[in-house]
Protein backbone atom coordinates (compact mmCIF):
# COMPACT_ATOMS: atom_id res chain seq x y z
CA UNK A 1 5.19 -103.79 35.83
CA UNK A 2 4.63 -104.33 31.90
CA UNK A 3 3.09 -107.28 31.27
CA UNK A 4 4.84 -110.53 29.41
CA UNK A 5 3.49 -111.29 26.35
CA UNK A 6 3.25 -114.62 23.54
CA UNK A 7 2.28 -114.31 20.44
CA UNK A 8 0.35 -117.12 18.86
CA UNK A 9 0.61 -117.08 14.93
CA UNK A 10 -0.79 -119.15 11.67
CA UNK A 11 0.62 -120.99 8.88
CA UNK A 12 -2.63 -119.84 7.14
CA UNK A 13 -5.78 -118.20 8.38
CA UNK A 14 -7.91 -120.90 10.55
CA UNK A 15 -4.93 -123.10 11.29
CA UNK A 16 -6.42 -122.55 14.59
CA UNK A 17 -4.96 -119.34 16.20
CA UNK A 18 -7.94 -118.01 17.59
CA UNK A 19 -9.10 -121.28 19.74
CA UNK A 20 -5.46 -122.07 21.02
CA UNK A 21 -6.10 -118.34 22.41
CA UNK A 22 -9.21 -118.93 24.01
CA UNK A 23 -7.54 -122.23 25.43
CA UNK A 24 -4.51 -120.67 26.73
CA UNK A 25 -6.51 -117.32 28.04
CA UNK A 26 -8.39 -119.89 30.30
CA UNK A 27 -5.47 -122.42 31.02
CA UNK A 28 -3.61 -118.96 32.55
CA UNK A 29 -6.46 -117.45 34.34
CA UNK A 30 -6.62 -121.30 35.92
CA UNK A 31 -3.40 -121.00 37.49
CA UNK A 32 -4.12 -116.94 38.74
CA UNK A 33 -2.64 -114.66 36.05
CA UNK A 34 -4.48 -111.58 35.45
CA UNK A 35 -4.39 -112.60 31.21
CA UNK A 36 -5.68 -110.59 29.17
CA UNK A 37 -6.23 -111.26 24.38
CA UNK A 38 -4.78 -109.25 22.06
CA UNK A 39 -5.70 -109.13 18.27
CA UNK A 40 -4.34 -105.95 16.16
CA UNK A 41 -6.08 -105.93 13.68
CA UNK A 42 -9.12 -108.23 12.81
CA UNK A 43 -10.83 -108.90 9.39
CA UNK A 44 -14.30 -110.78 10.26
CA UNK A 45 -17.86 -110.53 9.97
CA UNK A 46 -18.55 -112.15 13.30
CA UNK A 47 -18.80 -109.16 15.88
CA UNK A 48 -20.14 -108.24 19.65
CA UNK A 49 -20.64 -105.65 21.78
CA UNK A 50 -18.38 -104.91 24.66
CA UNK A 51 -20.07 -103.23 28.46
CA UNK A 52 -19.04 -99.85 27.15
CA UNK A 53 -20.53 -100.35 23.74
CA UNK A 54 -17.44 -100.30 21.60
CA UNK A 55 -17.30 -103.11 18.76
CA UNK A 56 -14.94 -105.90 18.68
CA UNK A 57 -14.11 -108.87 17.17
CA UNK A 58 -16.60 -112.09 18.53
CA UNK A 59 -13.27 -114.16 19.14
CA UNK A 60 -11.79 -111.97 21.06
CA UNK A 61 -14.45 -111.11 23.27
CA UNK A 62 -14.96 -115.16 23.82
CA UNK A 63 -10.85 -115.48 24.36
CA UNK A 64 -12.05 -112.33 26.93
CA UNK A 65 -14.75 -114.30 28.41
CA UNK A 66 -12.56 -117.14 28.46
CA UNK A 67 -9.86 -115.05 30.59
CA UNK A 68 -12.32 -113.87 33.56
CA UNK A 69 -12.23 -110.12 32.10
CA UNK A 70 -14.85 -108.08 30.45
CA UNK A 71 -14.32 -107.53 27.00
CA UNK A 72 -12.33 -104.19 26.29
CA UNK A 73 -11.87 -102.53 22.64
CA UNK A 74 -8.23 -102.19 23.86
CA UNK A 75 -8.38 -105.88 23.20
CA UNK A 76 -9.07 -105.21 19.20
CA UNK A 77 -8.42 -101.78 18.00
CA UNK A 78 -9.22 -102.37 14.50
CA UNK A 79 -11.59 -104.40 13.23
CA UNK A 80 -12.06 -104.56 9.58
CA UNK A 81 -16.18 -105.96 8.16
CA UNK A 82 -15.95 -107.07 4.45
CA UNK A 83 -18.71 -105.83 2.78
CA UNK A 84 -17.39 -107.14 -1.00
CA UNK A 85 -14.31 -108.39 -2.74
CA UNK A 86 -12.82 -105.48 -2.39
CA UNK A 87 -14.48 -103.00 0.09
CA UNK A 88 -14.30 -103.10 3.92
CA UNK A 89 -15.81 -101.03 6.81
CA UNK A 90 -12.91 -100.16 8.98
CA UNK A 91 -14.10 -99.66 13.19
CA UNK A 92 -11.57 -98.19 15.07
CA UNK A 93 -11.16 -98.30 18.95
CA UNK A 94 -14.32 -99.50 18.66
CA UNK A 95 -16.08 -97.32 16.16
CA UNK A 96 -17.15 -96.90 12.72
CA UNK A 97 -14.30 -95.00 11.02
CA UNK A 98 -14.22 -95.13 7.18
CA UNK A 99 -14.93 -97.36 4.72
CA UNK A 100 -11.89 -98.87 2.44
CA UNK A 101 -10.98 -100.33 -0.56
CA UNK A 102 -8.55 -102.77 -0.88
CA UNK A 103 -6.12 -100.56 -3.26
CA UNK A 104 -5.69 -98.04 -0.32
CA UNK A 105 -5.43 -100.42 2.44
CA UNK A 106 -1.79 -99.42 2.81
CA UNK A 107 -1.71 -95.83 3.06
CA UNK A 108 -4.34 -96.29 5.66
CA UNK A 109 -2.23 -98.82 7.49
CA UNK A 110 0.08 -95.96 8.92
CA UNK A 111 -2.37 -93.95 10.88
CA UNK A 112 -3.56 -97.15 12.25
CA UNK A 113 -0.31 -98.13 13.81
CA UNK A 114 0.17 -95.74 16.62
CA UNK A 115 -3.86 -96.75 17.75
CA UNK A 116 -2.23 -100.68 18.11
CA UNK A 117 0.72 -99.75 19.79
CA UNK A 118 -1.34 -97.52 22.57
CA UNK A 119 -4.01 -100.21 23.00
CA UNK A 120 -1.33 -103.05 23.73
CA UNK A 121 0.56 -100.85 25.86
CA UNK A 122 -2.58 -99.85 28.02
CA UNK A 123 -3.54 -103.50 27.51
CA UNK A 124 -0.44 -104.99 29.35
CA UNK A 125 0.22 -101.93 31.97
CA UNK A 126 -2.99 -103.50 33.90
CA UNK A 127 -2.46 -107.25 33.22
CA UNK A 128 -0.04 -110.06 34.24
CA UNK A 129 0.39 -111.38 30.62
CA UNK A 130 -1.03 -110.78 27.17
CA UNK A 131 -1.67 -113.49 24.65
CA UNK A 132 -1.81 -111.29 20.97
CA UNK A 133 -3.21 -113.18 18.18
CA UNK A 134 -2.00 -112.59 14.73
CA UNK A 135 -3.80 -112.99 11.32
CA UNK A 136 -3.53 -115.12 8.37
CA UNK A 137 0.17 -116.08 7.81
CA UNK A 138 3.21 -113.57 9.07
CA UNK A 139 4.73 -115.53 5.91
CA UNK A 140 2.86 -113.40 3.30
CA UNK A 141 5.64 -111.13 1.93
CA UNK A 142 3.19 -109.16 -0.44
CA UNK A 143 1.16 -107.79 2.74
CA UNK A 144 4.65 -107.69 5.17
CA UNK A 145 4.98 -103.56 3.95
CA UNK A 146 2.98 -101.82 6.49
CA UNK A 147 2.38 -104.78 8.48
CA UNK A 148 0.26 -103.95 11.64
CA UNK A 149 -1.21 -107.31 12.99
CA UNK A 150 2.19 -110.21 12.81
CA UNK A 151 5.55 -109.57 12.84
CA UNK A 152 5.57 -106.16 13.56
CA UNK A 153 3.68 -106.47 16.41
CA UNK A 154 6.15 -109.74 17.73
CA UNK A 155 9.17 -107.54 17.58
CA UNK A 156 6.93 -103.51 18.76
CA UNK A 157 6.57 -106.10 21.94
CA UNK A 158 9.86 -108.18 22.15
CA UNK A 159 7.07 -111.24 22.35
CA UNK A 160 8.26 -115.00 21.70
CA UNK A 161 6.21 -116.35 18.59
CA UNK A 162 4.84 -119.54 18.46
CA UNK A 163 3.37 -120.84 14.80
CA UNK A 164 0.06 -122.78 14.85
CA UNK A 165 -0.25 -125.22 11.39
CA UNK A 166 -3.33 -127.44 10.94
CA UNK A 167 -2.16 -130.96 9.84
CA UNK A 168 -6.21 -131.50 8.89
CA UNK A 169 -5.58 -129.65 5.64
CA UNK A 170 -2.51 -131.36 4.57
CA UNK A 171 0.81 -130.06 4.12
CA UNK A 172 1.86 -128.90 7.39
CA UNK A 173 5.75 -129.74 7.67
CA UNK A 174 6.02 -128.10 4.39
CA UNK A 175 3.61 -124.87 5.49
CA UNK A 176 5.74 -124.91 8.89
CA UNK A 177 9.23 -124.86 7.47
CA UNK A 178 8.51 -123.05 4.38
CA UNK A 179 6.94 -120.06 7.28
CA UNK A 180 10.05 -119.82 9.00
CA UNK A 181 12.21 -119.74 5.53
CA UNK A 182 10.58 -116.82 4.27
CA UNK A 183 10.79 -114.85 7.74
CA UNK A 184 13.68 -112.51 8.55
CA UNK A 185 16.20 -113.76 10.77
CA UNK A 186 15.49 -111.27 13.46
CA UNK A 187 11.71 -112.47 13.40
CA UNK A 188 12.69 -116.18 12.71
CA UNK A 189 14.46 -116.33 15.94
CA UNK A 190 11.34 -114.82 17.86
CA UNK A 191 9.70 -118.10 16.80
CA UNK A 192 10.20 -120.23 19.86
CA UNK A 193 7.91 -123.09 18.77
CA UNK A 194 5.56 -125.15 16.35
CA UNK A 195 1.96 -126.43 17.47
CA UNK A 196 0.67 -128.98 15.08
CA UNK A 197 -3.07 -128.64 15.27
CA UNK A 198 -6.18 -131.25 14.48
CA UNK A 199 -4.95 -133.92 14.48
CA UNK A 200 -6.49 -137.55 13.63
CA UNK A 201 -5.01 -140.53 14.14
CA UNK A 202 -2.23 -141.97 16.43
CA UNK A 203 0.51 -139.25 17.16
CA UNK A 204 2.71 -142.41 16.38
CA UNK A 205 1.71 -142.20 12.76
CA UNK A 206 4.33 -139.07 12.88
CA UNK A 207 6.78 -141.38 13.02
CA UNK A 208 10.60 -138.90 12.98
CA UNK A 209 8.79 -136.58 11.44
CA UNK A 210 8.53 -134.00 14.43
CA UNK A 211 12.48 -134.38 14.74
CA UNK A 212 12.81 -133.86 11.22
CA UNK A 213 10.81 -130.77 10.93
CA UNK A 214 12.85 -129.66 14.33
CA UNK A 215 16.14 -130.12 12.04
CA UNK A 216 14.69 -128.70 8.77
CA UNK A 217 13.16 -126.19 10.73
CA UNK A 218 16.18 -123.72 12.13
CA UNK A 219 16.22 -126.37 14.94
CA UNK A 220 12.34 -124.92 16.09
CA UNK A 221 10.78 -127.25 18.26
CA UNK A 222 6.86 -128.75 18.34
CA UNK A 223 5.63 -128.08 21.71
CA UNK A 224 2.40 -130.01 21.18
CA UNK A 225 0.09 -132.24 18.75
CA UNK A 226 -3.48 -131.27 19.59
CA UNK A 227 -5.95 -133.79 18.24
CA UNK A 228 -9.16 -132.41 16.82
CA UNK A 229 -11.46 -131.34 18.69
CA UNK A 230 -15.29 -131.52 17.61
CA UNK A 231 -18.17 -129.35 18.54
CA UNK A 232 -15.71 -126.89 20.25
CA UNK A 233 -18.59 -124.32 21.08
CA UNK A 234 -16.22 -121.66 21.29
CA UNK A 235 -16.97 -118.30 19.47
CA UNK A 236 -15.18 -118.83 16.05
CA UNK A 237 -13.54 -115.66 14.04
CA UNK A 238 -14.36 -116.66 10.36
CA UNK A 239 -17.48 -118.42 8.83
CA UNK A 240 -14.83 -120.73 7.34
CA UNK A 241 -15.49 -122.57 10.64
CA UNK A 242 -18.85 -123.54 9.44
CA UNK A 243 -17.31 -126.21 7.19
CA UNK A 244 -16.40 -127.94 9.95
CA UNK A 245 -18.53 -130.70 11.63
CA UNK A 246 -18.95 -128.91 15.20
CA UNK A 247 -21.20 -126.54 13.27
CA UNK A 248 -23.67 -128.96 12.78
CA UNK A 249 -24.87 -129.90 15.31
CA UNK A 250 -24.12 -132.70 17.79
CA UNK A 251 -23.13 -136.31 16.88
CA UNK A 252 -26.02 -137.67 18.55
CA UNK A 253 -28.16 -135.65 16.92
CA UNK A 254 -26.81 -136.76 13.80
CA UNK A 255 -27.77 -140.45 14.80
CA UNK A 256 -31.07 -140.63 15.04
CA UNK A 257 -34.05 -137.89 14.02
CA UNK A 258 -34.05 -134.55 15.41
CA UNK A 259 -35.04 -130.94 15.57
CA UNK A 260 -34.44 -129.71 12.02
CA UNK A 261 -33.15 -126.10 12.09
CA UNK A 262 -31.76 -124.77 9.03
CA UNK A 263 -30.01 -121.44 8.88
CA UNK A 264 -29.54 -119.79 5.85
CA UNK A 265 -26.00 -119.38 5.56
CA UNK A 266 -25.87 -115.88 3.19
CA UNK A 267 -22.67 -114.73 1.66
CA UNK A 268 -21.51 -112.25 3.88
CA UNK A 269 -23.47 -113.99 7.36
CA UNK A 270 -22.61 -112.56 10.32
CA UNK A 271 -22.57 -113.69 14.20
CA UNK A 272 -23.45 -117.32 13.37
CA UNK A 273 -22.25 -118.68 16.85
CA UNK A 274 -25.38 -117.12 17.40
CA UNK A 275 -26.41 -120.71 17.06
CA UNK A 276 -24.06 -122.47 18.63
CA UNK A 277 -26.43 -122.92 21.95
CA UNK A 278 -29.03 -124.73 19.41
CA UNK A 279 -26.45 -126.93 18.06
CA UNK A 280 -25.22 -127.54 21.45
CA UNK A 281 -28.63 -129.00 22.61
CA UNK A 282 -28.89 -133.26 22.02
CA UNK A 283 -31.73 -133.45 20.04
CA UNK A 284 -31.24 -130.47 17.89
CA UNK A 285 -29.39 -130.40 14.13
CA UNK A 286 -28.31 -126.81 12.64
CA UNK A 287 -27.95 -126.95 9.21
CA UNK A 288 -26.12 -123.95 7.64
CA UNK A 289 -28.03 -123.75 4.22
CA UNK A 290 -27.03 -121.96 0.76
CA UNK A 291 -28.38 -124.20 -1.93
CA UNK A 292 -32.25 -124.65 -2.25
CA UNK A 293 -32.04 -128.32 -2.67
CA UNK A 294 -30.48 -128.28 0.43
CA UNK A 295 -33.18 -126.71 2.24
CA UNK A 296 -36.02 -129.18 2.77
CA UNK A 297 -38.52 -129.65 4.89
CA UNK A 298 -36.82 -128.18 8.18
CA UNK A 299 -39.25 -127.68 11.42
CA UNK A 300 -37.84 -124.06 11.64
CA UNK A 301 -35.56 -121.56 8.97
CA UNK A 302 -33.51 -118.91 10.64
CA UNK A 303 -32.11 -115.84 8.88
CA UNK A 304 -29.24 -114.79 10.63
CA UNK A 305 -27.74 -111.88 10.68
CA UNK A 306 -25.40 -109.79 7.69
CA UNK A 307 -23.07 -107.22 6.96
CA UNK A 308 -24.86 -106.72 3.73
CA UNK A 309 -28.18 -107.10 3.79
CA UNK A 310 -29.60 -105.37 0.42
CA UNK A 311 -27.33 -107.86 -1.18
CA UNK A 312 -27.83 -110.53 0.66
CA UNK A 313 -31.68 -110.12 0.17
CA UNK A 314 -31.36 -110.27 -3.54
CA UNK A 315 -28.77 -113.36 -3.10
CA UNK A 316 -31.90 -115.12 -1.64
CA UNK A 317 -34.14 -114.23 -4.39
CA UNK A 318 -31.43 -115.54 -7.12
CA UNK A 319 -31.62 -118.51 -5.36
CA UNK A 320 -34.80 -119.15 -4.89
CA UNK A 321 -34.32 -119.91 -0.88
CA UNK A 322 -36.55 -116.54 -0.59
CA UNK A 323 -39.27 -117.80 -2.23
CA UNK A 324 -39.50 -121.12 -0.88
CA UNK A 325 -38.99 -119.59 2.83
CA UNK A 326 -42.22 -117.53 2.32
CA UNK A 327 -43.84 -120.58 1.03
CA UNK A 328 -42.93 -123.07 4.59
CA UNK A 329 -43.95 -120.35 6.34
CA UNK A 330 -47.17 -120.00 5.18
CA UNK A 331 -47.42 -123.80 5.49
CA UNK A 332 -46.34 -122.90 9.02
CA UNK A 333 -42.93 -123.22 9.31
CA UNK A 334 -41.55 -121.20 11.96
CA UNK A 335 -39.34 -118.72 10.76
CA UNK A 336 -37.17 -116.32 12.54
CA UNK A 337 -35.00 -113.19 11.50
CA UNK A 338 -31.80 -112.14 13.77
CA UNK A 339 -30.56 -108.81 12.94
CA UNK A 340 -30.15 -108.50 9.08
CA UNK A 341 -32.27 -111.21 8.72
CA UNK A 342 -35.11 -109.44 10.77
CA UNK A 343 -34.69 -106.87 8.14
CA UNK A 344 -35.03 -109.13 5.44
CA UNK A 345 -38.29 -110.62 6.58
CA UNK A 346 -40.06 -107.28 6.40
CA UNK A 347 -42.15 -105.49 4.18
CA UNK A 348 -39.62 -102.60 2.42
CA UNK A 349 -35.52 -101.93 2.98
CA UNK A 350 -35.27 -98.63 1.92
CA UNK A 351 -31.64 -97.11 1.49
CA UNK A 352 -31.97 -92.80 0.58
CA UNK A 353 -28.24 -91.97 2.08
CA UNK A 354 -26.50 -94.99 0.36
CA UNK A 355 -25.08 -96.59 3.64
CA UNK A 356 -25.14 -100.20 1.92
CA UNK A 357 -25.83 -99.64 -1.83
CA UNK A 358 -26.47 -96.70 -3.94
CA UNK A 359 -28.74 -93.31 -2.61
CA UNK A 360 -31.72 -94.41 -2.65
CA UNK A 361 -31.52 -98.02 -3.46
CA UNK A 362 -34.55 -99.75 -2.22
CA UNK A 363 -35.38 -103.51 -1.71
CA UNK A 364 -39.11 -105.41 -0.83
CA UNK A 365 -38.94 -107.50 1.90
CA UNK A 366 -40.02 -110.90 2.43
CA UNK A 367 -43.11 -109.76 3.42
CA UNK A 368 -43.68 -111.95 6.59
CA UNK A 369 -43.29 -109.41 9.40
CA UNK A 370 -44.97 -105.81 9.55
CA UNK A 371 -41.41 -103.64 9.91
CA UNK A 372 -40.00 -101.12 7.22
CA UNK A 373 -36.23 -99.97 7.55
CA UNK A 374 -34.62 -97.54 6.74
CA UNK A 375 -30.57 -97.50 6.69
CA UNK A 376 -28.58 -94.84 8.68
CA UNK A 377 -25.71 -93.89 8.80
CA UNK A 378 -24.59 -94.22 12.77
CA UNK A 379 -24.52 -97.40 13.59
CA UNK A 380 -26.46 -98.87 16.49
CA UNK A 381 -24.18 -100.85 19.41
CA UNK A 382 -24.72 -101.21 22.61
CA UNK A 383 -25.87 -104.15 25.14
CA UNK A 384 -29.25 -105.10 25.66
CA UNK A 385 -31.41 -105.88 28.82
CA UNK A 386 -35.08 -106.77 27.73
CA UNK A 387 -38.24 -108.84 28.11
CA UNK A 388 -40.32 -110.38 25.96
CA UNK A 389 -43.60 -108.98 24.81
CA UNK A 390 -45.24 -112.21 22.85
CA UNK A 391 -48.85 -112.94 23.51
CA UNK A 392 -49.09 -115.46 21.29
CA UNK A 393 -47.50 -118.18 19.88
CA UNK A 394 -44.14 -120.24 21.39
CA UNK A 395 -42.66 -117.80 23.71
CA UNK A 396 -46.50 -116.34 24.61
CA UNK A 397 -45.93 -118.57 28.35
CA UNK A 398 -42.90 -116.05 28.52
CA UNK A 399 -44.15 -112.77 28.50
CA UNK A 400 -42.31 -109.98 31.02
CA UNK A 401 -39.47 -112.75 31.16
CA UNK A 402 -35.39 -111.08 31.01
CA UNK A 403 -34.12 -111.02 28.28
CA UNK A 404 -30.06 -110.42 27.69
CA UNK A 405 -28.15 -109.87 24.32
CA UNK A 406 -26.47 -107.00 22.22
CA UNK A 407 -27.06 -104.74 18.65
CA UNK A 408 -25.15 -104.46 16.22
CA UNK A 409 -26.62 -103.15 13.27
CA UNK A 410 -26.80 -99.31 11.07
CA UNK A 411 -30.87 -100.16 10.01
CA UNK A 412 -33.68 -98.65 11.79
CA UNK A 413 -37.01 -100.36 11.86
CA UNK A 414 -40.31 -99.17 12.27
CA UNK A 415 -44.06 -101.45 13.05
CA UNK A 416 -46.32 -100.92 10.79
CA UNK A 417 -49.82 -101.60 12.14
CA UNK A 418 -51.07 -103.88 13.23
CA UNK A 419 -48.10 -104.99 15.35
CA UNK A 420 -46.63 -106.71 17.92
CA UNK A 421 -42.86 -106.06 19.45
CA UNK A 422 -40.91 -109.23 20.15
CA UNK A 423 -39.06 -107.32 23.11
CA UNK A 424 -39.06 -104.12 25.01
CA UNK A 425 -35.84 -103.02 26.36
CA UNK A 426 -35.01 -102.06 29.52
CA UNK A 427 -32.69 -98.86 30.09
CA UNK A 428 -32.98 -94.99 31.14
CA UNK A 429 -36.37 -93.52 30.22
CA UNK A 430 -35.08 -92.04 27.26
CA UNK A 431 -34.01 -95.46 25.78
CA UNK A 432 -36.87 -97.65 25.98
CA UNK A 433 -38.31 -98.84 23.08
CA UNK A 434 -39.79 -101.95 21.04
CA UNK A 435 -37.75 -104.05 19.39
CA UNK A 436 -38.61 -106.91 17.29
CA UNK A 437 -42.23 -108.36 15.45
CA UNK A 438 -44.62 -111.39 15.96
CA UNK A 439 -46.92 -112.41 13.08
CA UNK A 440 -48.49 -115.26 11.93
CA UNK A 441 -49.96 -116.49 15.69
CA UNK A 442 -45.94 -115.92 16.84
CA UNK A 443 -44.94 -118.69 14.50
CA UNK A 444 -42.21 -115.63 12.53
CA UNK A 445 -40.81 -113.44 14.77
CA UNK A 446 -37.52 -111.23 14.48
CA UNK A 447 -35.65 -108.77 16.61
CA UNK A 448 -32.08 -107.03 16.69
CA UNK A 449 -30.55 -109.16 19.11
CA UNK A 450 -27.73 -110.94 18.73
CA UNK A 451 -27.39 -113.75 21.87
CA UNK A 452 -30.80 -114.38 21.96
CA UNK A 453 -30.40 -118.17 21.97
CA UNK A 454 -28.12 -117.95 24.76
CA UNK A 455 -31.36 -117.34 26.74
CA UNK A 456 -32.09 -120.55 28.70
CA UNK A 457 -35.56 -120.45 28.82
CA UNK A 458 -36.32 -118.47 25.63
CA UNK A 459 -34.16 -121.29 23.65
CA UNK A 460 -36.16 -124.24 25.43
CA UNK A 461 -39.61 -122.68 25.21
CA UNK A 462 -38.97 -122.32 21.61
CA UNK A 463 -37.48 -125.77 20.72
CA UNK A 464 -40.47 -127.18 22.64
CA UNK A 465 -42.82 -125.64 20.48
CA UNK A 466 -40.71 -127.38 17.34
CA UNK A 467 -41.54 -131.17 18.87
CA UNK A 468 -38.22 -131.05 20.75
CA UNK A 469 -38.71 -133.54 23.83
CA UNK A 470 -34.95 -132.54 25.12
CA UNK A 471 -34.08 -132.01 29.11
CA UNK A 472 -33.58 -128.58 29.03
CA UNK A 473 -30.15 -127.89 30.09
CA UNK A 474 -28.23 -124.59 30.84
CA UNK A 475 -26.05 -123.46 27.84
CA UNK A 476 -23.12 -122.49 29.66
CA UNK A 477 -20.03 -121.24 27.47
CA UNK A 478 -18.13 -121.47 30.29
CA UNK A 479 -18.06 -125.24 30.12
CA UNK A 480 -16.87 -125.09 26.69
CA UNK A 481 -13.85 -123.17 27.46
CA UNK A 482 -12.94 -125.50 30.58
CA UNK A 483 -13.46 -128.56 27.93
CA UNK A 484 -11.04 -126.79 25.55
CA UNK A 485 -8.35 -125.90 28.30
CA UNK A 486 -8.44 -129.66 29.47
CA UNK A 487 -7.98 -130.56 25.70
CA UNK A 488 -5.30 -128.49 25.08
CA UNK A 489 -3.44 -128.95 28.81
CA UNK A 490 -3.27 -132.59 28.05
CA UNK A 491 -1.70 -131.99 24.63
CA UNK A 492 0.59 -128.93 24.99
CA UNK A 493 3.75 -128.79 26.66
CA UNK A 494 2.81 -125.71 29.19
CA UNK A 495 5.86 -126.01 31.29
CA UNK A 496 7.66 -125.49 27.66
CA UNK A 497 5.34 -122.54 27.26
CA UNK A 498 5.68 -120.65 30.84
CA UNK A 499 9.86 -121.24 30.52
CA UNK A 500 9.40 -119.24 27.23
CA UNK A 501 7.21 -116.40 28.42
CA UNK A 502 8.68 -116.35 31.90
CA UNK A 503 12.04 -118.09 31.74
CA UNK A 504 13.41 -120.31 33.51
CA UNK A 505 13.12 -119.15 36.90
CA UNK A 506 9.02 -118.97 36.40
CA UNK A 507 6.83 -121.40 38.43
């Protein structure tokens, strides 16, 4: 039997389509559905790694996670990486596939169709129901020609709608009604309800205004208010998120003095719930840092990872955060480089086939860690089991301990001597190999993997060596998503929800 669907879209992008997934993959798994996230087509910088090695969107593989299922690329067929204003990479089914300028972003649109309809079709042949995402607003009549990710989709699956707007940013009866005005009757009437997201306040403060947006509205009810919810620690799709407070650590860290850890937050950062386990721990702050007045006097500076990282690098010189990062850390800061940022903290980025700038466009490194890359053209994703190599320095008591995280990344970096790995991986004989660098007594280190800080014992052995005097607890993302569920269960009308994707007869 096909599977039912629901489509959950936006008033705008992060009116909060992406979490109210995650929330309602895990409030369906709770009651024994076999649920299962769908996202068309997805346009963010934060990426992971599914168990086959296909690349997907990070939000969908937490709204994955969230459901009980591994991650599947069926889940996010395309996935577009902005590398400018006006250039993507496009991975398809999981792969690199072309790059693509905005002008022909169109005529490309065609040809990806047919790979969305077969994923969602595969997708709900082997589950109970499907929860598809869409993206940005199905309200933007400029991009409706060619549409492969809203509307389309709603009606390809015969799927009841139901439009997310976040009250937090003003202007939500008017972003609501004006949404359904400038839809098509046929998709208008797929729209079976309005979720009014992040909210503060009394609900009372509403006053008639939900039955007044019901009668303005084409007679479209609001199935929920959802208050706000802080320090979500759920997997966010667009660094947009990092405006918000939850990204900065938790309150009580923010009352009294903590573990400084500021991450440089570069234009075009990727995977930056890579330190949402840090944030998560009491004790710790994460400050996300792009200003050098903002940088301070921080116990540690991460680089994080980035689609970009030749121009990224020379952000951080024009800045002068690149300068002053060399400078703490040979005050002895600790300073650590995930991914692109590992890159950056090397000696030479060299670029000879022009996979990120020009043919032979070459870049010196921060000159903190003994590695030269070299950018190629296949790019480099897969899972990783490892252990860590350190001898000295914070993580030196964890030598030989597991490591578990994933690559993402085109660069290939080589130790220059002398040397010392951060990790070696684990795998077939024909696929072990160093990863990483330690210098300066292990205080800067850097490696390829992304998830490192999910890594109990890694992430505690490291804070520790910072001053941190915290417990030590388990960062389990599993938590988070039960937290979430119980948020949104308490605030949604569910029995509203299964009578739409069910009927009436359902439960």
């Amino acid at each position: 039997m096909t599977a039912k669907t629901l489509m959950i879209m936006g008033t705008h992008s992060n009116a909060g389509k992406s979490i109210l997934v995650t929330a309602l993959c895990r409030i369906f798994a709770q009651e024994g559905y076999r649920v299962a996230p769908f996202k068309a087509q997805n346009m963010a910088l934060n990426a992971g790694v599914t168990p086959e090695g296909h690349e997907i969107g990070r939000a969908t593989m937490a709204q994955a996670e969230a459901a009980g299922l591994p991650a599947h690329v069926d889940m996010n067929p395309v996935l577009l990486k902005p590398e400018d204003n006006q250039r993507s990479q496009v991975v398809l089914n999981g792969r690199h596939h072309t790059h693509l300028e905005a002008a022909n972003w169109l005529s490309l649109k065609s040809t990806l169709w047919p790979h969305v309809t077969a994923a969602l079709e595969r997708l709900r042949a082997r589950t109970d129901l499907v929860i598809i995402e869409g993206a940005g607003s199905p309200a933007e009549i400029n991009l409706k020609e060619g549409d492969i990710v809203n509307m389309r989709v709603a009606r390809h699956a015969r799927s009841p709608v139901v439009l997310v707007g976040d009250i937090d940013r003003g202007g939500v009866f008017a972003a609501l009604v004006g949404t359904m005005v400038l839809l098509e009757p046929e998709e208008r009437a797929l729209v079976k309800g309005f979720v009014i997201n992040k909210f503060r306040g009394d609900v009372s403060l509403l006053g008639d205004g939900l039955a007044l947006l019901q009668e303005r509205a084409f007679n479209t009810p609001t199935l929920g208010v959802i208050p706000f919810l802080p320090g979500i620690g759920v997997a966010e799709e667009d660094s947009v998120a990092l405006e918000e407070a939850g990204k900065w650590g938790s309150e009580e860290a923010r009352r009294w003095e903590a573990v400084d850890i500021a991450v440089i937050r570069l234009p075009r950062i990727s995977n930056f719930d890579d330190f949402d386990p840090l944030a998560a721990e009491p004790g710790v702050r994460v400050r996300f840092v792009e200003r050098l007045d903002d940088l301070g006097q921080p116990a540690a500076v991460i680089l994080p990872g980035s689609k970009m990282t030749l121009a990224d690098l020379a952000w951080l010189r024009r800045t002068g955060l690149a300068e002053q990062i060399v400078a703490l850390a040979q005050e002895g800061t600790a300073v650590v480089g995930i991914c692109g940022g590992y890159q950056m903290l090397g000696q030479s980025l060299l670029d000879p086939d022009g996979v990120e700038a020009e043919p032979g466009a070459a870049a010196a490194g921060l000159g903190l860690l003994p590695v030269e890359t070299v950018f190629a053209g296949d790019k480099r994703t897969v899972q990783v089991q490892a252990t860590l190599q350190a001898e000295t320095g914070p993580l030196a008591a964890l030598r030989g301990a597991p490591i578990r995280g994933y690559e993402i990344h085109m660069g290939r970096s080589r130790l220059l001597d002398p040397a010392v790995p951060c990790l070696s991986h684990i795998g077939p004989p024909d696929n072990r190999h160093a990863d990483g660098a330690l210098a300066a007594g292990g205080c800067v280190w850097g490696t390829y993997l992304h998830g490192l800080f999910d890594n109990d014992a890694l992430r505690h052995a490291w804070l520790a060596s910072l001053g941190w005097q915290g417990r030590g607890q388990p960062f389990d993302r599993h938590l988070a998503y039960n937290r979430l569920a119980d948020h949104v269960r308490a605030h949604l009308d569910i029995e509203a929800l299964r009578q739409i994707i069910w009927g009436k007869d359902e439960g």
